[in-house]
C-alpha atoms as a PDB file:
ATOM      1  CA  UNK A   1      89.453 139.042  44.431  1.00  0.00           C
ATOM      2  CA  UNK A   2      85.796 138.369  43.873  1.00  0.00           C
ATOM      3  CA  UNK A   3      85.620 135.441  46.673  1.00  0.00           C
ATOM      4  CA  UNK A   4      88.247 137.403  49.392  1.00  0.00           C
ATOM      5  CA  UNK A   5      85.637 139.949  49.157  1.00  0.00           C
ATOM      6  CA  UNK A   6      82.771 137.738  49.195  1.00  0.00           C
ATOM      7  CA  UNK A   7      84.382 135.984  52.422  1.00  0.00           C
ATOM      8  CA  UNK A   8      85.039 139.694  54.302  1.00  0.00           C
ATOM      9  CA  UNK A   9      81.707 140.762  53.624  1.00  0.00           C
ATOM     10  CA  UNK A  10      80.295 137.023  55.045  1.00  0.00           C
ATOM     11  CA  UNK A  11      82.398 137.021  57.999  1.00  0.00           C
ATOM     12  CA  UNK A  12      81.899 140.944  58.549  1.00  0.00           C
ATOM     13  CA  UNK A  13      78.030 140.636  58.415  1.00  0.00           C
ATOM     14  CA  UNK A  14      78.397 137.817  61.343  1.00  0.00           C
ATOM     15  CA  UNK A  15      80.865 140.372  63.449  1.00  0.00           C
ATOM     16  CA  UNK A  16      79.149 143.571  63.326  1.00  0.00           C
ATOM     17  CA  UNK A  17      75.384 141.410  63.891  1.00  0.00           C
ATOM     18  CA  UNK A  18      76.259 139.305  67.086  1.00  0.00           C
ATOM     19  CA  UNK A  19      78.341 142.198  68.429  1.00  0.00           C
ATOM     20  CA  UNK A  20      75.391 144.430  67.913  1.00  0.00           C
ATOM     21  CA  UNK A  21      73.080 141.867  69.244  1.00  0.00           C
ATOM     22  CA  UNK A  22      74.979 141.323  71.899  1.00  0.00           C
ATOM     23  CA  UNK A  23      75.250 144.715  72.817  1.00  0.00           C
ATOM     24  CA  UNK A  24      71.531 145.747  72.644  1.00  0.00           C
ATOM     25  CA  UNK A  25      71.081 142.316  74.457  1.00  0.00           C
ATOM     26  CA  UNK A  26      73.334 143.957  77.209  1.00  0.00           C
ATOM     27  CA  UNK A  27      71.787 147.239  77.313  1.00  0.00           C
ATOM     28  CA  UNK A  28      68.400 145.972  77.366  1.00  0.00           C
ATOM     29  CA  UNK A  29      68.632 143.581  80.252  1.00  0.00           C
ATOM     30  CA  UNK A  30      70.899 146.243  82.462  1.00  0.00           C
ATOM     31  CA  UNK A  31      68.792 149.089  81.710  1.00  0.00           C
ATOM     32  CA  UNK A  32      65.372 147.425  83.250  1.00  0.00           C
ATOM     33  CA  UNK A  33      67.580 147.308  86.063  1.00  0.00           C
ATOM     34  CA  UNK A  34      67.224 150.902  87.118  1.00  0.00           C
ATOM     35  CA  UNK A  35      70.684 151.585  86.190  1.00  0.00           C
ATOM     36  CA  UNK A  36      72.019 154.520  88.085  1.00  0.00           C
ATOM     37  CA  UNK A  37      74.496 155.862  85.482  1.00  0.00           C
ATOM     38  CA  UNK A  38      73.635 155.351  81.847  1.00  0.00           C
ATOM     39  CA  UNK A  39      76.932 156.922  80.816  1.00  0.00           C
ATOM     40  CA  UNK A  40      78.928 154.570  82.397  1.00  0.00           C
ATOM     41  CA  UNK A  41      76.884 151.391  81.062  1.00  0.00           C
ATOM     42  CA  UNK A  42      76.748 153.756  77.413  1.00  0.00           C
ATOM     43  CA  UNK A  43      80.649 153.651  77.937  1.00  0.00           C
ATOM     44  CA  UNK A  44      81.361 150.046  78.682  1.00  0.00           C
ATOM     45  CA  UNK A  45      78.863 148.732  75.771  1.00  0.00           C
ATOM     46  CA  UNK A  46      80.687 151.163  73.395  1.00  0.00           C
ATOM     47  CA  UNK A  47      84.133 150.167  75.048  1.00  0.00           C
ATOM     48  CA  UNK A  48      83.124 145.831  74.960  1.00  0.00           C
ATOM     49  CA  UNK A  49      81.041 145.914  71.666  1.00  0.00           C
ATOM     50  CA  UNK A  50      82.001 149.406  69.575  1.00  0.00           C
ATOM     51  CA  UNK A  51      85.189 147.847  69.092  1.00  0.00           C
ATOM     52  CA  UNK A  52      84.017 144.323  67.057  1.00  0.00           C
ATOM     53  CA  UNK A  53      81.157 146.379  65.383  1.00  0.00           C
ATOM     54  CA  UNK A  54      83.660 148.931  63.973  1.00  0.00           C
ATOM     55  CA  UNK A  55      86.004 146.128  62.532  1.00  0.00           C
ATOM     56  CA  UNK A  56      82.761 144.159  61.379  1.00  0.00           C
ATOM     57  CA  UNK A  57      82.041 147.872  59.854  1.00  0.00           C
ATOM     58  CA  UNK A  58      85.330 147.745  57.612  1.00  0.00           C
ATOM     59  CA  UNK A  59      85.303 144.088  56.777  1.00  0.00           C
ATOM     60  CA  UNK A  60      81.902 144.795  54.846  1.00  0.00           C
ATOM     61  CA  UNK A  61      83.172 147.469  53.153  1.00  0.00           C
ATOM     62  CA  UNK A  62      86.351 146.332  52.631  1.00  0.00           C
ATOM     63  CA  UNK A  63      84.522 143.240  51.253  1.00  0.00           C
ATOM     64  CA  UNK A  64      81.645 145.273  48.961  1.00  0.00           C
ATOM     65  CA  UNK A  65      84.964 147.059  47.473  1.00  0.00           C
ATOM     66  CA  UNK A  66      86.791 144.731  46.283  1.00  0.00           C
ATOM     67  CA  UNK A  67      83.575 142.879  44.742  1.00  0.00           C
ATOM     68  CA  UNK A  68      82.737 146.095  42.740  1.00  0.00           C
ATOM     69  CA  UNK A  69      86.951 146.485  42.021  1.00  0.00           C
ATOM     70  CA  UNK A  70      86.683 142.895  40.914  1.00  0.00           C
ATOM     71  CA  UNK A  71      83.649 143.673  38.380  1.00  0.00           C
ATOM     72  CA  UNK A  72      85.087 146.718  37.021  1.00  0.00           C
ATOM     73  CA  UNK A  73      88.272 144.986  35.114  1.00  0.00           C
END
């Protein structure tokens, strides 16, 4: 169980980072451009890039649990 979990938390920690980078990336670069709603840009990064980050989210702590499972027994 010790390497699944090692492997979630690896592949989780790529997920939730590119999605986030990509996000901020997105934000960034539409935002200079005197964006005339922010909600609706707030909405569509959220809607695009919430949804990866959230699984990336659970696949690290789906992975750090079973590595600390693994240790206890």
């Amino acid at each position: 169980m010790k390497t699944l979990g090692g492997i979630l938390l690896g592949i989780g920690i790529l997920i939730a980072g590119l999605s986030g980078l990509c996000s901020l990336v997105l934000f960034a670069t539409e935002a200079t451009k005197s964006y005339s709603n922010l909600e609706d840009l707030l909405a569509m990064i959220m809607g695009f890039g919430g949804i990866p980050f959230a699984l990336g989210l659970g696949m690290i702590f789906l992975g750090r649990h079973l590595i600390k499972s693994a240790g206890q027994s």
